[in-house]
N, C-alpha and C. Protein backbone atom coordinates (compact mmCIF):
# COMPACT_ATOMS: atom_id res chain seq x y z
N UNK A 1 34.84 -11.92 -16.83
CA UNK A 1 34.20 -10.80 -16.17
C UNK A 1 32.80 -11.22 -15.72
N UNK A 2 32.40 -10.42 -14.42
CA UNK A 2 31.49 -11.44 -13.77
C UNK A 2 29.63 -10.05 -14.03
N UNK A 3 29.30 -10.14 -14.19
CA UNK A 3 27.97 -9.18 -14.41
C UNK A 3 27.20 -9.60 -13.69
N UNK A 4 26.64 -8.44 -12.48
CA UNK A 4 25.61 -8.31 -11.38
C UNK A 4 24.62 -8.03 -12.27
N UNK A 5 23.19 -8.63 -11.54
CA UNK A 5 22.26 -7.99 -11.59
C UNK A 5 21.95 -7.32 -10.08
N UNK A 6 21.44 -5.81 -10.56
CA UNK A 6 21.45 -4.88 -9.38
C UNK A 6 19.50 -4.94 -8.95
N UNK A 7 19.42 -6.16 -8.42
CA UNK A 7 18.08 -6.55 -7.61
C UNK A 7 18.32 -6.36 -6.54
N UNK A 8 18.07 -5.11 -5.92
CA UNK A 8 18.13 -5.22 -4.13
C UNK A 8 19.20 -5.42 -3.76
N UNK A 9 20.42 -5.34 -4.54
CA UNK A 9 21.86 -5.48 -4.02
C UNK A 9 22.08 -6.62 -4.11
N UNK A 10 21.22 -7.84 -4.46
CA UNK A 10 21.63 -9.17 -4.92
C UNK A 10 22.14 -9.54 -6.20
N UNK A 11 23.21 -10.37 -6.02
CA UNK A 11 23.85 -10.54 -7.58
C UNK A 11 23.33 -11.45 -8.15
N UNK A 12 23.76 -12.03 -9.35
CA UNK A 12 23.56 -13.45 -10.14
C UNK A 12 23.27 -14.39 -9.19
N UNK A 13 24.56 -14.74 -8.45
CA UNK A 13 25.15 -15.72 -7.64
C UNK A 13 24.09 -15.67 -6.34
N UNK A 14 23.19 -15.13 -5.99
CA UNK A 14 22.70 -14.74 -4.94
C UNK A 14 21.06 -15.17 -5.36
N UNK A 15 21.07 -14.78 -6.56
CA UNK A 15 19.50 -15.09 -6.97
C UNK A 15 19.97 -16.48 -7.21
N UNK A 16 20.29 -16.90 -7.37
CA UNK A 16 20.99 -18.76 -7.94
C UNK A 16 20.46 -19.62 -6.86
N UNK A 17 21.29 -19.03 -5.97
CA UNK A 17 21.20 -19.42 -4.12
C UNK A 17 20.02 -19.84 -3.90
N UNK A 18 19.53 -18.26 -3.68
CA UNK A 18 17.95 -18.35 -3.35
C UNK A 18 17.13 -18.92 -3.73
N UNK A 19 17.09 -18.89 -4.93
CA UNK A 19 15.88 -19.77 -6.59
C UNK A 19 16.59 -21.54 -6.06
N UNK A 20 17.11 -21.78 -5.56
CA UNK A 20 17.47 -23.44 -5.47
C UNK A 20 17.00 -23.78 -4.04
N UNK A 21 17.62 -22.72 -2.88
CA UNK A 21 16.83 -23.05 -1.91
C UNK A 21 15.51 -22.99 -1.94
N UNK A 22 14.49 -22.11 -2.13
CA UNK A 22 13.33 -22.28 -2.64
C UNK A 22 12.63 -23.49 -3.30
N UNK A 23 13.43 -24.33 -4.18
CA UNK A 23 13.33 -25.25 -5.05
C UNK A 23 13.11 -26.42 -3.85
N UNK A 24 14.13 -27.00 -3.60
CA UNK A 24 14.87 -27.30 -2.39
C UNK A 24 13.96 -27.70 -1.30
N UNK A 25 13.30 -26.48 -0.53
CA UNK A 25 12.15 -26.44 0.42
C UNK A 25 11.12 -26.91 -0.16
N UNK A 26 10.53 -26.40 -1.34
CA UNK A 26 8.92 -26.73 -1.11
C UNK A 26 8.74 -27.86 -2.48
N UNK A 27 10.07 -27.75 -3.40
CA UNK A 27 9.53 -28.66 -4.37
C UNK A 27 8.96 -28.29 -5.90
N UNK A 28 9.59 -28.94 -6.70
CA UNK A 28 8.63 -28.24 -7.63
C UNK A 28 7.44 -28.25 -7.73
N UNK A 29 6.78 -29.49 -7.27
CA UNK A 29 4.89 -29.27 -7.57
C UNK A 29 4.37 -28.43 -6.84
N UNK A 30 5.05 -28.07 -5.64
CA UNK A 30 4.63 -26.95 -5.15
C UNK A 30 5.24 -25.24 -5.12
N UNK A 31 5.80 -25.10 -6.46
CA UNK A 31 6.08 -23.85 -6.77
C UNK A 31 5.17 -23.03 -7.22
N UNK A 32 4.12 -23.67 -8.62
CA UNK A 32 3.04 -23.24 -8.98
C UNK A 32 1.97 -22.42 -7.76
N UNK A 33 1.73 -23.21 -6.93
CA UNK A 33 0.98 -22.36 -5.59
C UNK A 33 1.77 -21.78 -4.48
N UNK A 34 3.08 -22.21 -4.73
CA UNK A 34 3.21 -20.95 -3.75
C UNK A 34 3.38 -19.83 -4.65
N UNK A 35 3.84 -19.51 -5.67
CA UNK A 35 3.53 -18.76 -6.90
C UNK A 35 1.88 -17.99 -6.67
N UNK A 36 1.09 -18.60 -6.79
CA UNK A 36 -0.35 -18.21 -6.45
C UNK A 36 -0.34 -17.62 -5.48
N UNK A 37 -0.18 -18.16 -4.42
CA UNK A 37 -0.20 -17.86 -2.88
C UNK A 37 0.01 -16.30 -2.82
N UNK A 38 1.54 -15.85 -3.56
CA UNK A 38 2.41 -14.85 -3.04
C UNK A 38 1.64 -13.76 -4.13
N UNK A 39 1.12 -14.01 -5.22
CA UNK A 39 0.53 -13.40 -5.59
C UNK A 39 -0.60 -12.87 -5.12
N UNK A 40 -1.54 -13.70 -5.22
CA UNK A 40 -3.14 -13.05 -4.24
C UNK A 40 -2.57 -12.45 -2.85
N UNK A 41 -1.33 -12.55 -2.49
CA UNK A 41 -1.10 -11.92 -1.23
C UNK A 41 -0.80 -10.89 -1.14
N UNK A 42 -0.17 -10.09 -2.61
CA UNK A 42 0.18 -9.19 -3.17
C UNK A 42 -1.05 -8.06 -3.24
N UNK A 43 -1.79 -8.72 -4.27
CA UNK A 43 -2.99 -8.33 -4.37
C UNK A 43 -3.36 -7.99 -3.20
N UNK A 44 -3.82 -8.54 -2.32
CA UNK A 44 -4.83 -8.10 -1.17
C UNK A 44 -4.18 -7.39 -0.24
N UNK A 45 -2.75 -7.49 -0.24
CA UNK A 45 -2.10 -6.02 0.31
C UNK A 45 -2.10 -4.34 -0.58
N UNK A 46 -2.38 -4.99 -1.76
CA UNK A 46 -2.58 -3.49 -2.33
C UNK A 46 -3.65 -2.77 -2.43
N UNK A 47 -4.82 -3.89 -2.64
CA UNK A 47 -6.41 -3.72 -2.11
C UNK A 47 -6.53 -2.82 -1.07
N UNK A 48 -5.77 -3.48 -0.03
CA UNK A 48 -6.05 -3.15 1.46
C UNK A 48 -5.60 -1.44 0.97
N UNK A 49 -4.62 -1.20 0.91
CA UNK A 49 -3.76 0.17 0.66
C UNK A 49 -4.36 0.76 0.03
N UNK A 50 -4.91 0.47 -1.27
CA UNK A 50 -6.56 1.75 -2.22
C UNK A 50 -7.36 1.84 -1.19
N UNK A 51 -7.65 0.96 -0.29
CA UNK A 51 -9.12 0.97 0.13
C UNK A 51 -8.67 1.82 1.40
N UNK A 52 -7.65 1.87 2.31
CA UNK A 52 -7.13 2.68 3.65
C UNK A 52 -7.05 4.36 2.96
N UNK A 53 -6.45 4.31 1.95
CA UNK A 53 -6.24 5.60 1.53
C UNK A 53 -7.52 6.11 1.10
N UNK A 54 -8.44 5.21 0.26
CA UNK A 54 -9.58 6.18 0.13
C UNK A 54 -10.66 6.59 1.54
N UNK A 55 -10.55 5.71 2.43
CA UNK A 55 -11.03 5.98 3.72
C UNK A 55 -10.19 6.83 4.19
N UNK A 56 -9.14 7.45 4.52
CA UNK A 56 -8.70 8.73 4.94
C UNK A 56 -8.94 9.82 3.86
N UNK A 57 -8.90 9.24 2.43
CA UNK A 57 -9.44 11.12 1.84
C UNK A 57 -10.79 11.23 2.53
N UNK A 58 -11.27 9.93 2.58
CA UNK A 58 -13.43 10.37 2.78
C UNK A 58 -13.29 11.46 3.98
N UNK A 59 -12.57 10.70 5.16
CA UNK A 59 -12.30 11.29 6.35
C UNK A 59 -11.74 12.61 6.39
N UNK A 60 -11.08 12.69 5.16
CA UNK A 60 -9.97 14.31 5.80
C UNK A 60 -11.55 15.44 4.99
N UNK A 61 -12.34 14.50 3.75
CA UNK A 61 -12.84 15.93 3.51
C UNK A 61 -13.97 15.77 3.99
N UNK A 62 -14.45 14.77 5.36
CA UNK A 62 -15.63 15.29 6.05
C UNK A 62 -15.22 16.24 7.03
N UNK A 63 -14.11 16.10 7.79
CA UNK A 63 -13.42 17.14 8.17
C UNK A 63 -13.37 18.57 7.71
N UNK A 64 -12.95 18.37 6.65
CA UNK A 64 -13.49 19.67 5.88
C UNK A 64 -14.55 20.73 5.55
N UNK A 65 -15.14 19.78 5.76
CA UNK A 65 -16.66 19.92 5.40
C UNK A 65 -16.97 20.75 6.65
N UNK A 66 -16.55 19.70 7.80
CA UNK A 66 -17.49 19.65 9.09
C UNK A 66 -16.91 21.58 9.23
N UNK A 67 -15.31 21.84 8.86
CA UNK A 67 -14.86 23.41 9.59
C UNK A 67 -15.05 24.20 8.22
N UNK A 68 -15.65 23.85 7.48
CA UNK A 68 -16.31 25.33 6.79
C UNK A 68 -17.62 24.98 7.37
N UNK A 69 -18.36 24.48 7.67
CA UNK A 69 -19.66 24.76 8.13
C UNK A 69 -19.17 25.42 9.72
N UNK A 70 -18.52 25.19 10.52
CA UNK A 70 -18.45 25.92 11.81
C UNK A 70 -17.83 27.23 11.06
N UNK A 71 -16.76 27.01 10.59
CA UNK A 71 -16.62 28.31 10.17
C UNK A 71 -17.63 29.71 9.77
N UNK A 72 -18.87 28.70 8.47
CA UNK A 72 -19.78 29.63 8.17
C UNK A 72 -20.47 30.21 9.57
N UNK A 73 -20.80 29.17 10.23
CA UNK A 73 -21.55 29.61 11.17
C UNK A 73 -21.05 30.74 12.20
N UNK A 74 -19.91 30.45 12.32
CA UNK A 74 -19.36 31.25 13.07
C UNK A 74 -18.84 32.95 13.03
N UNK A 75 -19.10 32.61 11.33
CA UNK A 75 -18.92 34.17 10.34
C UNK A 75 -20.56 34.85 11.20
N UNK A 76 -21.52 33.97 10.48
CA UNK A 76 -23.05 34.33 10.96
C UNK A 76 -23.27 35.04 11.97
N UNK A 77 -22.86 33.87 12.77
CA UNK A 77 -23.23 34.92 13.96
C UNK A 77 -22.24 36.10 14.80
N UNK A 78 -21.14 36.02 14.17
CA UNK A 78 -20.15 37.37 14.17
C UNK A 78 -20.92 38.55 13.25
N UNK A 79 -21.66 38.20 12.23
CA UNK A 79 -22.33 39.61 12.12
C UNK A 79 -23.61 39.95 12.24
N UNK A 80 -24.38 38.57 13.03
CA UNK A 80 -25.48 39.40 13.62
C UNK A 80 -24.92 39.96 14.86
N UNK A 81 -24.00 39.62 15.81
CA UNK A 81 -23.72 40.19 16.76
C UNK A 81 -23.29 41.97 16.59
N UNK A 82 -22.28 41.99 15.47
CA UNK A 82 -22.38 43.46 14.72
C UNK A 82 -23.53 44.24 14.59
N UNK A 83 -24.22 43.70 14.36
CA UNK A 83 -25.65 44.49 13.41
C UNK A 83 -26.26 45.03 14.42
C-alpha cells in the first residue's frame, strides 16, 4: 500500500522527483545557499506585505480623518446658515 503525502497534491513519488532534480541542477554545495537565497526571499516578500498593508491602513484612516473633518465642517456651517 502506497501512502501520499497531501503537499499541494504532490505525492511521495513527486517530492522524490523534484528533491533529485534540484540536487541534480545546482549540486549539493550549492543547496545550502540556494536554501538561504529562498529564504531571505521569503522574508522580504513578507516584509514587503506588513509594510503595503500598514501603508493602506495609514491611508484609509487619513481618509477618515480628512471626511469627518469636512463632515464637521459641513454640520457648522449648516447651522449657522439656520440660525
Amino acid at each position: 500500500m502506497v501512502v501520499a503525502l497531501a503537499i499541494g497534491g504532490f505525492g511521495t513519488g513527486e517530492i522524490v522527483v523534484i528533491a533529485v532534480l534540484i540536487l541534480v541542477l545546482f549540486g549539493a554545495a550549492k543547496l545550502p545557499q540556494l536554501a538561504t537565497s529562498v529564504g531571505q526571499s521569503i522574508r522580504n516578500f513578507k516584509r514587503g506585505m506588513r509594510e503595503a498593508k500598514i501603508e493602506e491602513e495609514e491611508e484609509a484612516r487619513k481618509v477618515a480623518e480628512r471626511r469627518a473633518l469636512e463632515d464637521k465642517s459641513h454640520d457648522e456651517a449648516s447651522d449657522k446658515k439656520e440660525s
